[in-house]
C-alpha atoms as a PDB file:
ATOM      1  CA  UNK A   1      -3.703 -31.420   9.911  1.00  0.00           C
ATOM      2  CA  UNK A   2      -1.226 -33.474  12.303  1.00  0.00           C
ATOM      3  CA  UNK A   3      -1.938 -36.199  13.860  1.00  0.00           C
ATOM      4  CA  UNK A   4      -0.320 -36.682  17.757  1.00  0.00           C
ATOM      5  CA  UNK A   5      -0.905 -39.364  19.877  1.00  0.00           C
ATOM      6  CA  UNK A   6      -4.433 -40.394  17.655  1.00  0.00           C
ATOM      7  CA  UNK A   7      -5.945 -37.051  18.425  1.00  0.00           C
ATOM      8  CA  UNK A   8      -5.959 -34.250  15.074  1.00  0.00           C
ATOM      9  CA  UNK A   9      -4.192 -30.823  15.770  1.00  0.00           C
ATOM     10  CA  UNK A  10      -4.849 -28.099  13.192  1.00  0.00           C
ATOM     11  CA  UNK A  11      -1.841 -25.782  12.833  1.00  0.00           C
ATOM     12  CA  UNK A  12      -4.795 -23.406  11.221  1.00  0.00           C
ATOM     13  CA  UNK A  13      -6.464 -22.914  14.985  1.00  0.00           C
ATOM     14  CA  UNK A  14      -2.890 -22.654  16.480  1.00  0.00           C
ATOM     15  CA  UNK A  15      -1.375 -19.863  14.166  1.00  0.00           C
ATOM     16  CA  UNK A  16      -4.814 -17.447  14.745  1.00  0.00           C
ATOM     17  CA  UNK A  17      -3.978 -18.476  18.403  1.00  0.00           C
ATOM     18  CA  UNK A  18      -0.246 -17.293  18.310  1.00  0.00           C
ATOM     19  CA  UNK A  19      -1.269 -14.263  15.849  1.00  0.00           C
ATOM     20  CA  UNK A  20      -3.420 -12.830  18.526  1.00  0.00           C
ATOM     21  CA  UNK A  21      -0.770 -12.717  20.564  1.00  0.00           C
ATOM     22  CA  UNK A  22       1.253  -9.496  21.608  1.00  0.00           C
ATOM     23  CA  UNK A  23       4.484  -8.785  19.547  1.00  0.00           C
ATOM     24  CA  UNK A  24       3.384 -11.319  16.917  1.00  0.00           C
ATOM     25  CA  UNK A  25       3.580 -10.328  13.013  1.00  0.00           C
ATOM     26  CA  UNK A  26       3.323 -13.826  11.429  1.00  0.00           C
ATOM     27  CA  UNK A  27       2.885 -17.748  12.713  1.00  0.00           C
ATOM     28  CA  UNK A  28       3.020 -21.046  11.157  1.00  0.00           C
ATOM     29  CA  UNK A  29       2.978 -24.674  12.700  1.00  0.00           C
ATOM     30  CA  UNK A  30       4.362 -27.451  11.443  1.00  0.00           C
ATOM     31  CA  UNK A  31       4.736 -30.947  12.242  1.00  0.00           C
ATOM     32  CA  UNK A  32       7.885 -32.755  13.451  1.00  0.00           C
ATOM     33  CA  UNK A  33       7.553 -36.666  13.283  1.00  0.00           C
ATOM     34  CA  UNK A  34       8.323 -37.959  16.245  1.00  0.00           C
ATOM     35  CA  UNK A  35       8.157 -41.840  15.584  1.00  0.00           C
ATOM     36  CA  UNK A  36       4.960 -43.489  17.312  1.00  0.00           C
ATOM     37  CA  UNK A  37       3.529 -40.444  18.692  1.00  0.00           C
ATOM     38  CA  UNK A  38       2.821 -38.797  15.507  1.00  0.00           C
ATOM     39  CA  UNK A  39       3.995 -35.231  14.886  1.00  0.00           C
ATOM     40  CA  UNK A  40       4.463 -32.379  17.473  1.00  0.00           C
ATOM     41  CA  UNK A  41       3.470 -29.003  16.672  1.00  0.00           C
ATOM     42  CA  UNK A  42       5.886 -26.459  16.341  1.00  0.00           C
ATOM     43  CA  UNK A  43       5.839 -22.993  15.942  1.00  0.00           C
ATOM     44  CA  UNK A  44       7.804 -20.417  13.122  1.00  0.00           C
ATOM     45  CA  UNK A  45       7.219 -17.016  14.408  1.00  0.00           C
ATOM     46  CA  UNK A  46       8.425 -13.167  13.440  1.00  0.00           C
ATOM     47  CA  UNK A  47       7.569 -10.686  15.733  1.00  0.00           C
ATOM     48  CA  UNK A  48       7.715  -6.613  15.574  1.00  0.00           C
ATOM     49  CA  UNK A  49      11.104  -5.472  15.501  1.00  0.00           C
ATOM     50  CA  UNK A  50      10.161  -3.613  19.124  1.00  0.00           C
ATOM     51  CA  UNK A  51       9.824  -6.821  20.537  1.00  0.00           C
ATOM     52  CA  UNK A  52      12.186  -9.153  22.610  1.00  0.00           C
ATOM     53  CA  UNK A  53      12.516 -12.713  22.909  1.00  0.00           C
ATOM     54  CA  UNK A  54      11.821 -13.537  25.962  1.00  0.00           C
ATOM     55  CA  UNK A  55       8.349 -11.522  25.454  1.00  0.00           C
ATOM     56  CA  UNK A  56       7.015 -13.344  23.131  1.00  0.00           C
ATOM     57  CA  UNK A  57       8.658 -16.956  24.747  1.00  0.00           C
ATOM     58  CA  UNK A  58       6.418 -15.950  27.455  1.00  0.00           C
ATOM     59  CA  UNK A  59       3.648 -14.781  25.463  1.00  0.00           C
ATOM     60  CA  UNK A  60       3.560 -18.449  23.985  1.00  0.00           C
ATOM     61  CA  UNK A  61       4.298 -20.176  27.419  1.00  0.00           C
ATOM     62  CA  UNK A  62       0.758 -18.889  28.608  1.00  0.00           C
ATOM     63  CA  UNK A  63      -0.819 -19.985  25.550  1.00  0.00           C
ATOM     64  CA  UNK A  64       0.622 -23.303  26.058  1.00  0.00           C
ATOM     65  CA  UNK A  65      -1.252 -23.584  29.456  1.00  0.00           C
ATOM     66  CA  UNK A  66      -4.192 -22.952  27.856  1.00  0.00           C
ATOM     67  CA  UNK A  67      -4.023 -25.691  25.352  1.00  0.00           C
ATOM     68  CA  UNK A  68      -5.238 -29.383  25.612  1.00  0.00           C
ATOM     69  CA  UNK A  69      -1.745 -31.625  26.027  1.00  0.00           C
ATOM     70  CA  UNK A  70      -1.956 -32.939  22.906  1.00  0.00           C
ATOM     71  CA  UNK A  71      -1.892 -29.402  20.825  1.00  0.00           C
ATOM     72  CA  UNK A  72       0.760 -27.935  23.004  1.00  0.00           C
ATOM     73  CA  UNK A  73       3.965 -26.489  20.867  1.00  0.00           C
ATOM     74  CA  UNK A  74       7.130 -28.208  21.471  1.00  0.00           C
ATOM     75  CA  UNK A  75       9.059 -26.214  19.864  1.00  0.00           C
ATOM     76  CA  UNK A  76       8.824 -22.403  18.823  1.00  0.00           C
ATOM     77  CA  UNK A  77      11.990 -21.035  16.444  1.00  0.00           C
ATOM     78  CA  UNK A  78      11.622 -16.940  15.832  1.00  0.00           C
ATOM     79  CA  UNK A  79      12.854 -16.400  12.201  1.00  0.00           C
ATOM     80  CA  UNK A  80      13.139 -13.487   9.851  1.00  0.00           C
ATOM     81  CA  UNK A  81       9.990 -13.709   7.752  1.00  0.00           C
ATOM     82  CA  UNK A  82       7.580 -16.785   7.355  1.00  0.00           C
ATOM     83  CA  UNK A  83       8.053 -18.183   3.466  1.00  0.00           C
ATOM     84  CA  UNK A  84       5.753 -17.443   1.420  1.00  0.00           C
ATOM     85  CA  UNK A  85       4.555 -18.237  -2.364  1.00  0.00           C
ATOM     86  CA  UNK A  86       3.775 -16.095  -5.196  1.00  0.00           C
ATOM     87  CA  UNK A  87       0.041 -16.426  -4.535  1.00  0.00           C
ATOM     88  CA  UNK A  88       0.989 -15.334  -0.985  1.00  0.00           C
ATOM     89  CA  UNK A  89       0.882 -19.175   0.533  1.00  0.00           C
ATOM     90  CA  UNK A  90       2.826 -20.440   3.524  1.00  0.00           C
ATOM     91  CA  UNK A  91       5.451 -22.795   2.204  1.00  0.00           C
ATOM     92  CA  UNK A  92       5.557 -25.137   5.450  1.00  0.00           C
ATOM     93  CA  UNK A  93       7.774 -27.414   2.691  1.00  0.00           C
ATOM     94  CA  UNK A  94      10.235 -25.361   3.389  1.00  0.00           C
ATOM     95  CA  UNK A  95       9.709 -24.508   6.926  1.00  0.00           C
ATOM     96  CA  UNK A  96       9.772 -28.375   7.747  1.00  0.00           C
ATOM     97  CA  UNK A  97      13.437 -28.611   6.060  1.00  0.00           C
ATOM     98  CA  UNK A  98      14.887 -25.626   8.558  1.00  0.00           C
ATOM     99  CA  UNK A  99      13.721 -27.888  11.607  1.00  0.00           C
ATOM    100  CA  UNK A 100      17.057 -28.415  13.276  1.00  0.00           C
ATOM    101  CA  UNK A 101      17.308 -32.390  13.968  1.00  0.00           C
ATOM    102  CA  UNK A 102      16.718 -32.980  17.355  1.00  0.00           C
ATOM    103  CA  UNK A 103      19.132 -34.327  19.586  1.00  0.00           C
ATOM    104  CA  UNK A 104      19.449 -38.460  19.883  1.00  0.00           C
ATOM    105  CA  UNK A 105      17.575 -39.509  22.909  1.00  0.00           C
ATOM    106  CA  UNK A 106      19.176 -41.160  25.771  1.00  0.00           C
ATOM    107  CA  UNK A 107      18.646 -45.391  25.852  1.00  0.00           C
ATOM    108  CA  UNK A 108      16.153 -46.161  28.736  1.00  0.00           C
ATOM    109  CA  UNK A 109      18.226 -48.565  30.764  1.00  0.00           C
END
């Protein structure tokens, strides 16, 4: 579970969300801290080898409009295959270190 903003966001709902969508093969969300606001959701997807990019980047778009705010991905990275255990479990661990690092936000004047 993350938390963002005080309200809980269950990567569980999102990835059967994002599975059911065209051109996707495998999901997992995990949580990027984000200092006072909690975590954001974001997204690790594959997709068929048929499919493009921008497809799916649409595909996930509409999704997004059909989320509350506060469970809306921030980010979505397509990768090669979603890590997995030896009993066949997600390792978001691992998922959470191949977050790029964000860029430094500009100082509100």
């Amino acid at each position: 579970m993350l938390l963002h903003k005080g309200y809980n966001v269950y990567p569980r709902d999102l990835e059967e969300r994002l599975l059911a969508l065209p051109g996707v093969t495998g999901a997992a969300v995990v949580g990027r801290p984000v200092g006072v606001d909690g975590e954001h959701p974001v997204a690790f997807l594959t997709t068929a080898p048929d499919v493009d990019e921008g497809t799916v980047r649409a595909a996930v778009d509409g999704l997004n409009e059909r989320l509350l705010p506060y469970q809306r991905l921030r980010e979505v990275h397509l990768i090669g295959a979603i890590p997995v255990s030896a009993a066949g479990k997600v390792l978001k661990r691992d998922l959470r270190e191949q977050l790029p690092t964000p860029p430094p936000r500009a100082a509100k004047e």
